[in-house]
Protein backbone atom coordinates (compact mmCIF):
# COMPACT_ATOMS: atom_id res chain seq x y z
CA UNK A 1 80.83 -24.70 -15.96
CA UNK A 2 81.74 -27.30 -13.32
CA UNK A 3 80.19 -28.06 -10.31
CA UNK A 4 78.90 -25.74 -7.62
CA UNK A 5 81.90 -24.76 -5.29
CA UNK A 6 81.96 -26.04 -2.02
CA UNK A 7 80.74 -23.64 1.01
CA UNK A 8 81.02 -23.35 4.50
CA UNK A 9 77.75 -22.42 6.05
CA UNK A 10 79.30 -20.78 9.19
CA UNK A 11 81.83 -19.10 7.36
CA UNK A 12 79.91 -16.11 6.38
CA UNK A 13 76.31 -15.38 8.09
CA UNK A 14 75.60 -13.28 5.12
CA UNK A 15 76.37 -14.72 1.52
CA UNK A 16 76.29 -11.48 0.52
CA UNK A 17 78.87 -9.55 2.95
CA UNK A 18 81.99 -10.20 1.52
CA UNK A 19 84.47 -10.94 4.24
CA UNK A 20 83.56 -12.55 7.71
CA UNK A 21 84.77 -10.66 10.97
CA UNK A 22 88.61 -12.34 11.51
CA UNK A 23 89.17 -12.64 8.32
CA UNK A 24 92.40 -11.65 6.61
CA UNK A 25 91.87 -9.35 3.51
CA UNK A 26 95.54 -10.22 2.28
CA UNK A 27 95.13 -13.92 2.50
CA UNK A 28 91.49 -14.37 1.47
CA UNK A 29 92.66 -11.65 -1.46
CA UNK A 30 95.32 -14.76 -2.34
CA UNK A 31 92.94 -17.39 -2.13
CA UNK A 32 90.33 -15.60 -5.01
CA UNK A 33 92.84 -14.71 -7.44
CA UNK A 34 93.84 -18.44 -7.22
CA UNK A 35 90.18 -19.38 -7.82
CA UNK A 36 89.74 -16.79 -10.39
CA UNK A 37 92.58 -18.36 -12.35
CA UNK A 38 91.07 -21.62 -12.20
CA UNK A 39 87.68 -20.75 -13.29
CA UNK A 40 88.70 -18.35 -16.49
CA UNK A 41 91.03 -21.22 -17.46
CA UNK A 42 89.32 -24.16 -16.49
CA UNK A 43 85.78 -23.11 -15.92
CA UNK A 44 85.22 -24.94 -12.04
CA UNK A 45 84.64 -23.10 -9.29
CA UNK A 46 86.54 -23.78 -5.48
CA UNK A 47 86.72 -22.34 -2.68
CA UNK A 48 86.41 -19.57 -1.36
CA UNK A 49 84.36 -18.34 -3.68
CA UNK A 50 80.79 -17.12 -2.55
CA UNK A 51 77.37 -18.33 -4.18
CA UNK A 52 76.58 -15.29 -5.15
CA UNK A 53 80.05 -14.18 -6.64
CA UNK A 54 80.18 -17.66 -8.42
CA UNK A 55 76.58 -17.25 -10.03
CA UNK A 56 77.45 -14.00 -11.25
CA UNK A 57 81.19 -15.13 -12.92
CA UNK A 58 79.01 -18.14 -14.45
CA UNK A 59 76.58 -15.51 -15.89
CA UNK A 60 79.75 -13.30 -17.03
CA UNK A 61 81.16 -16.18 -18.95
CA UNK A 62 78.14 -16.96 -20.44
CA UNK A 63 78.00 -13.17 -21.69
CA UNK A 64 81.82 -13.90 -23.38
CA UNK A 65 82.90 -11.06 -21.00
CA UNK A 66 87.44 -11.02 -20.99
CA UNK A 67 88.78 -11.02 -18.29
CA UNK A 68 91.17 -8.53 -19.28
CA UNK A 69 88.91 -6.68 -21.03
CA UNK A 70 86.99 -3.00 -19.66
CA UNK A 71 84.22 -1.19 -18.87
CA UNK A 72 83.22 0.49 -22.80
CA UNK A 73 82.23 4.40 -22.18
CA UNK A 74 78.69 3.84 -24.03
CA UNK A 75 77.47 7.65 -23.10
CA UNK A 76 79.59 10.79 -24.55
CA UNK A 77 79.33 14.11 -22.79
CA UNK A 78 77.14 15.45 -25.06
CA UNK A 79 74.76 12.54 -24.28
CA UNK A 80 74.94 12.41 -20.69
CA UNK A 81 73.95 15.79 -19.93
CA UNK A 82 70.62 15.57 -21.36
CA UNK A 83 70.32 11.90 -20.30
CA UNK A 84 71.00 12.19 -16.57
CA UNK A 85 69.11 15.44 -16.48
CA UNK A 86 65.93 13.49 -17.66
CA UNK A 87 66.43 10.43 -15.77
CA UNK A 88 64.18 9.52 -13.18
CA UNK A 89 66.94 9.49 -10.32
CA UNK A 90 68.32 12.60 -10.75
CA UNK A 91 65.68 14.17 -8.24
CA UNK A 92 66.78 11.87 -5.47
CA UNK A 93 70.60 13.01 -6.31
CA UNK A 94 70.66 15.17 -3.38
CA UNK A 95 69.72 12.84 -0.75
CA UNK A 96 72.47 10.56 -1.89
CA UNK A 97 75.09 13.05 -2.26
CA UNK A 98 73.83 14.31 1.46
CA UNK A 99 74.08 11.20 2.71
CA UNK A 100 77.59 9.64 1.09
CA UNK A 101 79.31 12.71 0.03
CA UNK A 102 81.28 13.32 3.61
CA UNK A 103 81.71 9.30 4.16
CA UNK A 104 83.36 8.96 0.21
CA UNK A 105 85.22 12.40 0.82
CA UNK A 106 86.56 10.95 4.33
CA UNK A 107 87.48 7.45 3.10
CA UNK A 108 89.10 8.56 0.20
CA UNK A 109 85.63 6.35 -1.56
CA UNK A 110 83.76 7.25 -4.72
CA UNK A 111 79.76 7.39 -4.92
CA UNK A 112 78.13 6.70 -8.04
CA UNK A 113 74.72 6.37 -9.43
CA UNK A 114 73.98 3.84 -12.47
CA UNK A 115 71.03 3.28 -14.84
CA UNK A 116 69.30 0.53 -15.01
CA UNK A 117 71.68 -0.87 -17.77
CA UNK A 118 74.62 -0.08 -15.41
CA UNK A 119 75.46 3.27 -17.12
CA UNK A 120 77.48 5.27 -14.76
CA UNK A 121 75.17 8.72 -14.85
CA UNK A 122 77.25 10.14 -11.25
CA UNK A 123 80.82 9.17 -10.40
CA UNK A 124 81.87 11.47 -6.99
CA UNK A 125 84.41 12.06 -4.79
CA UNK A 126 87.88 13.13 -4.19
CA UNK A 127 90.04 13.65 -7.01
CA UNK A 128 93.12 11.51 -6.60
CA UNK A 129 90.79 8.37 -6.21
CA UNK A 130 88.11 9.31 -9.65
CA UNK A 131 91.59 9.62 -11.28
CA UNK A 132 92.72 5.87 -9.83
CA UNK A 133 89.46 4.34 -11.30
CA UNK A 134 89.44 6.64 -14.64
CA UNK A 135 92.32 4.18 -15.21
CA UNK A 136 89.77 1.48 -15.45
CA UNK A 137 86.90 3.33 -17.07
CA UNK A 138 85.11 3.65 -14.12
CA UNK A 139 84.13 6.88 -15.10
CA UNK A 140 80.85 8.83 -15.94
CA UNK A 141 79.09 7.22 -19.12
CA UNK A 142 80.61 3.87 -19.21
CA UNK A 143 78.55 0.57 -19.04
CA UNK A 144 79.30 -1.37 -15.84
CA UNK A 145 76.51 -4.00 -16.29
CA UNK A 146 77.22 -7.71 -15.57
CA UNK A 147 76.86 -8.00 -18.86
CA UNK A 148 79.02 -6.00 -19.85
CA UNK A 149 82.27 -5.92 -17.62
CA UNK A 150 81.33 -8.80 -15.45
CA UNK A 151 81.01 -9.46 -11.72
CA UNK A 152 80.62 -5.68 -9.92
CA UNK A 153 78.77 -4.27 -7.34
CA UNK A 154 76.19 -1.53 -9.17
CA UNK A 155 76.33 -4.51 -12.75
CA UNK A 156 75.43 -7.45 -9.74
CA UNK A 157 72.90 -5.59 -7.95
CA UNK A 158 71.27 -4.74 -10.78
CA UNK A 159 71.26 -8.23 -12.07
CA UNK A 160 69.93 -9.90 -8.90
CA UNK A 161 67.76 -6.99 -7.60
CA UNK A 162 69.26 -6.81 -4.34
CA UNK A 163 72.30 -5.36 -2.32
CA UNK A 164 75.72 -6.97 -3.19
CA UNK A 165 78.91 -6.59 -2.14
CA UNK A 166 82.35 -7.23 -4.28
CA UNK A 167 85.82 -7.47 -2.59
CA UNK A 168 89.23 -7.18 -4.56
CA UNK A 169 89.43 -10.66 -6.66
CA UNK A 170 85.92 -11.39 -6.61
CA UNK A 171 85.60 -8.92 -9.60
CA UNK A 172 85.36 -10.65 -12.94
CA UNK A 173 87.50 -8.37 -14.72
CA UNK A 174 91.42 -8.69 -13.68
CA UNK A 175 91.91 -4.93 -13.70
CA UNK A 176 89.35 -3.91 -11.25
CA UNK A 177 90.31 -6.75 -8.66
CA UNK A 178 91.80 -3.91 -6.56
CA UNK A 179 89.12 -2.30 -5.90
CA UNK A 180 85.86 -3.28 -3.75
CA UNK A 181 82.28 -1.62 -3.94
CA UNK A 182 79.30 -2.19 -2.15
CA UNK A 183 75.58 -1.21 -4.05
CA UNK A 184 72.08 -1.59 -3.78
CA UNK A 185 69.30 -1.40 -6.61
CA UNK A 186 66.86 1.86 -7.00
CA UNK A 187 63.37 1.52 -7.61
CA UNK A 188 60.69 3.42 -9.12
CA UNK A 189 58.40 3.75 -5.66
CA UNK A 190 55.36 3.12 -7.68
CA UNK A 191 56.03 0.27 -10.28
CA UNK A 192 58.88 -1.62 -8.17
CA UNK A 193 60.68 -1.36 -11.72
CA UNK A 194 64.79 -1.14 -11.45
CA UNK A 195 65.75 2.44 -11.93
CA UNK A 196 69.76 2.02 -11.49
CA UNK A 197 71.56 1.80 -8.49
CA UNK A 198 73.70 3.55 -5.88
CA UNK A 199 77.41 2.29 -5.02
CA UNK A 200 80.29 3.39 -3.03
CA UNK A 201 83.79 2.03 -4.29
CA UNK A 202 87.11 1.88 -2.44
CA UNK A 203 89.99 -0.24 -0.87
CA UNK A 204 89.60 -3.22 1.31
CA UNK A 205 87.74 -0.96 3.98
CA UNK A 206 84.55 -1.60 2.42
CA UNK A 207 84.70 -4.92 2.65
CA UNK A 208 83.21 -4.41 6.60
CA UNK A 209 79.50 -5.47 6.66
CA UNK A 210 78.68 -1.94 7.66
CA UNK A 211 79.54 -0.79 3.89
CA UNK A 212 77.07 -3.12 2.78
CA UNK A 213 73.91 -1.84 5.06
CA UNK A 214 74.89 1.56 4.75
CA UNK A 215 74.25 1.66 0.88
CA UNK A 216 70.85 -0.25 1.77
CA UNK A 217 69.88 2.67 3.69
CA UNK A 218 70.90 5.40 0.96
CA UNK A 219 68.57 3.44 -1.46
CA UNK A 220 66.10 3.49 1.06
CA UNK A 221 66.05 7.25 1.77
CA UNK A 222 66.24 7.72 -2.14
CA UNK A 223 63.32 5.73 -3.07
CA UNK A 224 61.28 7.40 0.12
CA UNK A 225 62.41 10.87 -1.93
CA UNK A 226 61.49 10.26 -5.18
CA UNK A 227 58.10 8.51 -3.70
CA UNK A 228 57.90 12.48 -1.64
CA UNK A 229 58.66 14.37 -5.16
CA UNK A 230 56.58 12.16 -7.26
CA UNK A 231 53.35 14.00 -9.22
CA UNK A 232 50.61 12.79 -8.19
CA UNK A 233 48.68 10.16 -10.82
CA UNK A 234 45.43 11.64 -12.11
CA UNK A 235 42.20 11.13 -9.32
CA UNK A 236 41.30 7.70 -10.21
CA UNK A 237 43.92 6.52 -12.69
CA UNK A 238 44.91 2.81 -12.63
CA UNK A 239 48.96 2.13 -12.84
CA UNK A 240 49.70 -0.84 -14.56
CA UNK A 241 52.95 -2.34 -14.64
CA UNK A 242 53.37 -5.71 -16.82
CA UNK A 243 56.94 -5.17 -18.82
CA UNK A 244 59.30 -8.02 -17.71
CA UNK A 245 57.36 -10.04 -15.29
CA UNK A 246 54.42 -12.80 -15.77
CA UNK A 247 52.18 -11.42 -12.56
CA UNK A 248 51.56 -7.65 -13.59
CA UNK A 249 51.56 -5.19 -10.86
CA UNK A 250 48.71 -2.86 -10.00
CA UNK A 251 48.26 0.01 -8.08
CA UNK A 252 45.37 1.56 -7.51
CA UNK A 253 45.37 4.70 -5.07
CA UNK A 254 46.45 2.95 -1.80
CA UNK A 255 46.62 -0.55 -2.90
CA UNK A 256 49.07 -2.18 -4.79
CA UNK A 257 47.67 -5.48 -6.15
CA UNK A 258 50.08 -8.44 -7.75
CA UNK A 259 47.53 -9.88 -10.00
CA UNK A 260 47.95 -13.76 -11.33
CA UNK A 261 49.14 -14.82 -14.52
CA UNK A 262 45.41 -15.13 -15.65
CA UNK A 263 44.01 -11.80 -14.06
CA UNK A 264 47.64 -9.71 -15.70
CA UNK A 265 46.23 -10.81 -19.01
CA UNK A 266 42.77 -9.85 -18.42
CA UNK A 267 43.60 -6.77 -17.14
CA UNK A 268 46.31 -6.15 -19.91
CA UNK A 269 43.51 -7.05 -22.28
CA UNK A 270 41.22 -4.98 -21.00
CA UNK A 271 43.52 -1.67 -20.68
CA UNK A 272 43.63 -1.91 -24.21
CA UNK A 273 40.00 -2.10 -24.64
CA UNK A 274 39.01 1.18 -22.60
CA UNK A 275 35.52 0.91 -23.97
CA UNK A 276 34.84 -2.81 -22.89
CA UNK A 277 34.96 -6.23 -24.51
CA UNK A 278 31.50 -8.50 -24.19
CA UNK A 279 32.57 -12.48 -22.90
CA UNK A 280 32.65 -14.00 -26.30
CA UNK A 281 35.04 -11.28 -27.90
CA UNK A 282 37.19 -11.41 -24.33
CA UNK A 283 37.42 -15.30 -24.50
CA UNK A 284 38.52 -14.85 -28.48
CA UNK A 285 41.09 -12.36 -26.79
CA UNK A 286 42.38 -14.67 -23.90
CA UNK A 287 42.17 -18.37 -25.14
CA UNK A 288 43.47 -20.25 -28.22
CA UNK A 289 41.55 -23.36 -26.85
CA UNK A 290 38.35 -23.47 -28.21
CA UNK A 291 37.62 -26.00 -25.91
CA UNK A 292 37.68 -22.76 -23.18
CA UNK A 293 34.22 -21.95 -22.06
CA UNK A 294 31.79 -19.15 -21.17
CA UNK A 295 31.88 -20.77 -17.72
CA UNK A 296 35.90 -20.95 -17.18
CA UNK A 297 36.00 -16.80 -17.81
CA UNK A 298 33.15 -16.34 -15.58
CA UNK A 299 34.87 -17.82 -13.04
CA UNK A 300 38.06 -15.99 -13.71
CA UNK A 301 36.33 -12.62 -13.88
CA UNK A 302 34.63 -13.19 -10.68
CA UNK A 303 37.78 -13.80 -8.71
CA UNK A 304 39.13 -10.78 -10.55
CA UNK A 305 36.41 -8.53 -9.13
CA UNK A 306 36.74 -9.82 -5.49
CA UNK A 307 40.37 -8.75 -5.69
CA UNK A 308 39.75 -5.36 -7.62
CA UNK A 309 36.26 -4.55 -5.97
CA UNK A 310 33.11 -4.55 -8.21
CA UNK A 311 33.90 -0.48 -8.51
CA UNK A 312 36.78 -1.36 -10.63
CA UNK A 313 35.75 -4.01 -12.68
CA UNK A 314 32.62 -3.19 -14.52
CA UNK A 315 30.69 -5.62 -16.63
CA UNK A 316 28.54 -5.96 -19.67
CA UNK A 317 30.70 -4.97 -21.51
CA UNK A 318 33.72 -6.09 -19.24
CA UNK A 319 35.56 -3.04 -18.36
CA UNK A 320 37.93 -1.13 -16.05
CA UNK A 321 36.23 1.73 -14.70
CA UNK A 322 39.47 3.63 -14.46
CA UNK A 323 41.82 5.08 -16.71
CA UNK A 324 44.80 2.83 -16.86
CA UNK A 325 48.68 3.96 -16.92
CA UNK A 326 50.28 0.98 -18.49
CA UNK A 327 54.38 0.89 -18.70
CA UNK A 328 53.19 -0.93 -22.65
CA UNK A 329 51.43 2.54 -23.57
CA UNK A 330 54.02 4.22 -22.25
CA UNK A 331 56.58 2.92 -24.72
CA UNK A 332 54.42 2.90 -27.36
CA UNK A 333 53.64 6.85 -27.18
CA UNK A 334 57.27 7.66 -26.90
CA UNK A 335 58.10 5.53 -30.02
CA UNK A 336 54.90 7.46 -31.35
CA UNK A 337 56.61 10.58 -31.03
CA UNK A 338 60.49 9.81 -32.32
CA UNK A 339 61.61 10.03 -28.39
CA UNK A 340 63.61 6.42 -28.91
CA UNK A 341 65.96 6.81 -25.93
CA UNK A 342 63.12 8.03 -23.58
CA UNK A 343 61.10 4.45 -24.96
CA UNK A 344 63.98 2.09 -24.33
CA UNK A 345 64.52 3.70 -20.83
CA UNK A 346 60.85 2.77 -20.15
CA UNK A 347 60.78 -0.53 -21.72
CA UNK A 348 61.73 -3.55 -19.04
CA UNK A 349 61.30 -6.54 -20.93
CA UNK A 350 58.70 -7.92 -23.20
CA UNK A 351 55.15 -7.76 -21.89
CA UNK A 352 53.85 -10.44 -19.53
CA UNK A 353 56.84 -12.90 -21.81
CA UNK A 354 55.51 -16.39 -20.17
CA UNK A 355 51.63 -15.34 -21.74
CA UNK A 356 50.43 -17.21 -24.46
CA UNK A 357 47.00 -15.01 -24.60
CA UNK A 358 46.50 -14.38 -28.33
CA UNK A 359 45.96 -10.37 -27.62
CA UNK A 360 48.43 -10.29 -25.10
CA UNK A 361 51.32 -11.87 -27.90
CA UNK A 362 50.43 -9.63 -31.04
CA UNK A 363 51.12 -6.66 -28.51
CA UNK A 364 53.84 -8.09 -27.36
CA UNK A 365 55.55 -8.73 -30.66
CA UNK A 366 54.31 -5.47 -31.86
CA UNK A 367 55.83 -3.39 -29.06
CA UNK A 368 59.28 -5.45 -29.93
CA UNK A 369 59.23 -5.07 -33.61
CA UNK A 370 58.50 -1.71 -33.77
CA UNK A 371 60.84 -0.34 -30.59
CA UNK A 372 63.54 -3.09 -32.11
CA UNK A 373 63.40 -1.33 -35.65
CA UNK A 374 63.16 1.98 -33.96
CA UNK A 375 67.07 1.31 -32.32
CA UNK A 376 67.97 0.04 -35.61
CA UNK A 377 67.17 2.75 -37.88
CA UNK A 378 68.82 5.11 -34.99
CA UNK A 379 71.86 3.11 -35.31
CA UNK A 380 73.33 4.59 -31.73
CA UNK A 381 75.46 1.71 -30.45
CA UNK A 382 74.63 2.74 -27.24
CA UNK A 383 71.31 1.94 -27.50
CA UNK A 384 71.89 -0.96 -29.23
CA UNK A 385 73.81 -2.29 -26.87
CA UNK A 386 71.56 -1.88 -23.93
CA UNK A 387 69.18 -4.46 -26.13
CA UNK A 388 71.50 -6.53 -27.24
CA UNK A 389 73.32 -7.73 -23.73
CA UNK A 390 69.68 -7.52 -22.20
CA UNK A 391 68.44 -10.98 -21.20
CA UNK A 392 65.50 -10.33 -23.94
CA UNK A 393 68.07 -9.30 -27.03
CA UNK A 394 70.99 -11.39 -26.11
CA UNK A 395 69.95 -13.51 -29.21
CA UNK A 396 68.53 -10.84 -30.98
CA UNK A 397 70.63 -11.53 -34.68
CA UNK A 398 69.14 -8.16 -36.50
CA UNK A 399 70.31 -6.19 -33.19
CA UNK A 400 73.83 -7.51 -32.88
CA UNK A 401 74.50 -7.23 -36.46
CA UNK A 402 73.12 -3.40 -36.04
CA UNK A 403 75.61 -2.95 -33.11
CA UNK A 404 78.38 -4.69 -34.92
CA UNK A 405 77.99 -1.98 -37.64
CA UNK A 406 77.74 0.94 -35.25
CA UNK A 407 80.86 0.42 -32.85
CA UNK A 408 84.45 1.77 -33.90
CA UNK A 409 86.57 -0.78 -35.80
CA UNK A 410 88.66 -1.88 -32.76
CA UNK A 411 85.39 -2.88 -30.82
CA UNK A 412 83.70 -4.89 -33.74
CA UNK A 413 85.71 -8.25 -34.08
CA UNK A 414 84.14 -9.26 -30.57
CA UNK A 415 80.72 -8.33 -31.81
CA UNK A 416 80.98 -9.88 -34.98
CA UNK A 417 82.03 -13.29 -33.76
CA UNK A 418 78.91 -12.64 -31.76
CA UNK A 419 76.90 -12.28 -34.95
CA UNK A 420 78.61 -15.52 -36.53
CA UNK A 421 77.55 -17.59 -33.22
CA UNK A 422 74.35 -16.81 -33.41
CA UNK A 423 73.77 -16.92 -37.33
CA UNK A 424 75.03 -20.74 -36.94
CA UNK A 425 72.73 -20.98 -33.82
CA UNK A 426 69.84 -19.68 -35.63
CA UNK A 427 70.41 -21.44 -39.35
């Protein structure tokens, strides 16, 4: 995609504030729909394009987003009821609404609330303006991920798990470049996992740094809400969270551990294995090098118990002495009991994917097949689609051929050169 565009370092303190103080909106507005131009015809990007605008356009080309394309409403309003109703954000709805209802009603802004595969679940605010961005499906229900309709605050955030900004012709898509948003990510207080995000979307106004930190502090006072409303885990219960990441993270009343590569396998292992696993059938479990010894797990299970406490890790047999809450089981009794939309919203990625621990694979793969063939046999193109423009399903054949056959007729020639990519690809 050409080499990376030259940048200033005094320009702009913060790479992620999208206009410095001084600057003109109208001219630097100019300058990005020149660049824009040059990158979705030649592919280079030039000034004054930001690092983090130009990572995400590169990622948004890689995806095949158009840039004349739009956002795709992916949740109907029979759907979103129920969905939003469930989700886990909607108890920190309040706060937000509390917080940025006056400032969007004042500045003529919208708030909105996404999932964490950029489904708008809230769009707010004064009529004339939700009207303005119905016109570019900015609406409750459609998909606003990266992935999906390119370079945008809430799709951005998500995608780099922090607070973003977009101004006017940074957007990748050519219809939304008058518009600029500011969003941050929401996270489950617990497990750290991506939950959505909040946004607030307007004219050029928001381009002001202030825009930026204010949204930082809505997520902030959301995530300290739902941490408030939160049941309490059962005395003693172990949360394990190891979907998406190679270190697993554990939390254990107080303490929230981030465990190796090594010790999230063990423990994984282990979880799985409430009654206990003697060495020899634990080193089967972990190693498909025979040459592994005895001695090498010893080791490994001794600096796991310093970090745990002995209380925790029990041995002969090696065991947890806790029950564990594992985001893996969680998926696997939802797909257990037909609740398909409820697994996929708890499923962040394949399980510790970097592991090459023979127990920690077959789960893995089983937890894919059987959630993959679970979308599949639901045929719900939304669904579909959240797996197949996730980073784990983007070359996912059986998925996009699924989705390909789900969508209307006027979405599936995009999706079906999609499938014919990937069938060559894969041949």
């Amino acid at each position: 995609m050409g080499a990376r565009c030259p940048w200033t370092e005094g320009e702009l303190k913060d790479p992620w504030v999208a206009l410095a103080a001084g600057t003109d909106p109208g001219e630097r507005i100019g300058q990005l729909r020149r660049a824009h131009e040059v990158f979705t015809t030649a592919g280079r990007l030039e000034e004054p394009v930001r690092p983090v605008v130009g990572e995400s356009w590169r990622r948004s080309a890689r995806a095949r987003v158009s840039p004349d394309g739009a956002a795709l409403v992916e949740l109907g309003s029979d759907d979103l009821g129920p969905y939003r109703d469930g989700h886990p954000l909607a108890p920190a709805m309040p706060v937000i609404r509390e917080l940025m209802g006056a400032y969007a009603t004042d500045g003529e802004h919208l708030l909105a609330v996404c999932d964490a595969h950029g489904r708008l679940l809230w769009v707010e605010g004064p009529a004339v303006t939700r009207r303005a961005a119905g016109r570019m499906n900015f609406v409750e229900g459609a998909r606003w991920a990266e992935s999906a309709a390119g370079t945008n605050a809430p799709g951005t955030a998500i995608a780099v798990d922090r607070p973003v900004q977009v101004f006017a012709a940074e957007h990748f898509l050519r219809p939304v470049q008058r518009w600029t948003c500011a969003a941050a990510p929401l996270h489950d207080p617990h497990t750290g996992r991506v939950l959505g995000a909040v946004d607030i979307t307007g004219g050029d106004r928001l381009a002001h740094p202030h825009s930026l930190a204010f949204v930082q502090a809505v997520a902030r006072a959301a995530e300290t809400q739902l941490a408030l409303l939160a049941p309490a885990a059962p005395c003693g219960t172990v949360r394990l969270s190891a979907l998406g990441r190679d270190e697993a993270l554990l939390v254990a009343g107080d303490r929230r551990v981030r465990l190796s590569r090594r010790h999230s396998e063990i423990v994984a292992t282990l979880a799985r294995h409430p009654e206990g696993l003697g060495g020899d059938e634990l080193l089967v479990e972990l190693y498909e090098d025979e040459s592994v010894t005895p001695v090498t797990l010893r080791a490994e299970l001794s600096r796991l118990r310093r970090l745990l406490g002995p209380e925790l890790l029990l041995s002969r047999p090696y065991r947890l002495s806790a029950p564990v809450d594992a985001d893996f089981d969680t998926v696997a009794r939802r797909l257990a009991s037909g609740a398909v939309t409820a697994a996929l919203a708890a499923y962040s990625g394949p399980l510790l994917p970097a592991s090459q621990a023979p127990s920690v694979g077959r789960l893995r793969r089983r937890l894919e097949d059987q959630l993959r063939a679970a979308l599949i046999a639901r045929g719900d193109p939304g669904l579909l689609a959240d797996w197949a423009y996730s980073p784990w399903g983007e070359d996912d054949l059986p998925v996009w051929e699924a989705l390909a056959a789900a969508v209307p007729a006027g979405q599936r020639p995009a999706l079906l050169a999609r499938v014919r990519s990937l069938d060559a690809e894969q041949r």
